[in-house]
C-alpha atoms as a PDB file:
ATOM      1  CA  UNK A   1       0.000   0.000   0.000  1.00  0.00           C
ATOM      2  CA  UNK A   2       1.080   3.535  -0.023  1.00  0.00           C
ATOM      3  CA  UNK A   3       1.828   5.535   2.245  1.00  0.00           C
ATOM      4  CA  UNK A   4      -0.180   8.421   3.832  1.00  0.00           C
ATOM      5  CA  UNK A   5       1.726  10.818   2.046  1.00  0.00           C
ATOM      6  CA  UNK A   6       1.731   9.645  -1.078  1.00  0.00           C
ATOM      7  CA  UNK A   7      -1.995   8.979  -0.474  1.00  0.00           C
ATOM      8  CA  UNK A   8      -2.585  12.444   0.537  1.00  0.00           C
ATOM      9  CA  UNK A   9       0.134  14.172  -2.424  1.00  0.00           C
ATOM     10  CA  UNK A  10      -2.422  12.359  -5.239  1.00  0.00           C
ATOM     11  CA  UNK A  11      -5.483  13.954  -3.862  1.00  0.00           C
ATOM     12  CA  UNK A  12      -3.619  17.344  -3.855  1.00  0.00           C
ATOM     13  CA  UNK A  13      -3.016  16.673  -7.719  1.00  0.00           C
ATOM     14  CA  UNK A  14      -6.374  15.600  -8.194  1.00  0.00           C
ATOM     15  CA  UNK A  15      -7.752  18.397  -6.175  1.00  0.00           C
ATOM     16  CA  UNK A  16      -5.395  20.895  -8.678  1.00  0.00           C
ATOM     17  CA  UNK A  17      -6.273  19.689 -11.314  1.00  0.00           C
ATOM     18  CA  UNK A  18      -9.599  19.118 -10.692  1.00  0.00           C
ATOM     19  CA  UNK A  19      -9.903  23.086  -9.979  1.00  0.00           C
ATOM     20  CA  UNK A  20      -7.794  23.736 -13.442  1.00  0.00           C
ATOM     21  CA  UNK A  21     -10.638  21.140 -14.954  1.00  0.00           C
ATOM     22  CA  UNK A  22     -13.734  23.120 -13.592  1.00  0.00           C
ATOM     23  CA  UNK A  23     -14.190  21.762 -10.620  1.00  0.00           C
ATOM     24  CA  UNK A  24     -16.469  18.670 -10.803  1.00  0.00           C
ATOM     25  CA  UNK A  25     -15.701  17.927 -14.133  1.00  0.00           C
ATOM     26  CA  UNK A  26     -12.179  17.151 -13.297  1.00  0.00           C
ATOM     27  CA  UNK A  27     -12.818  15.030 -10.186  1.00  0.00           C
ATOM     28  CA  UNK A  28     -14.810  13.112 -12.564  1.00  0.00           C
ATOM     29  CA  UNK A  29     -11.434  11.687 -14.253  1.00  0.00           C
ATOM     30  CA  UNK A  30     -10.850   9.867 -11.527  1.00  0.00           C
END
């Protein structure tokens, strides 16, 4: 498994690009 922080740097991505996306429509890559 990985670790927390790993865990918690790939939501941070997702989160920035999710925001860069349009917000719901780039969570919804994942």
């Amino acid at each position: 498994m990985k670790t927390l922080l790993e865990l918690l740097r790939i939501v941070i991505i997702f989160t920035f690009f999710g925001t860069l996306g349009g917000g719901n429509q780039g969570m919804s890559i994942c």
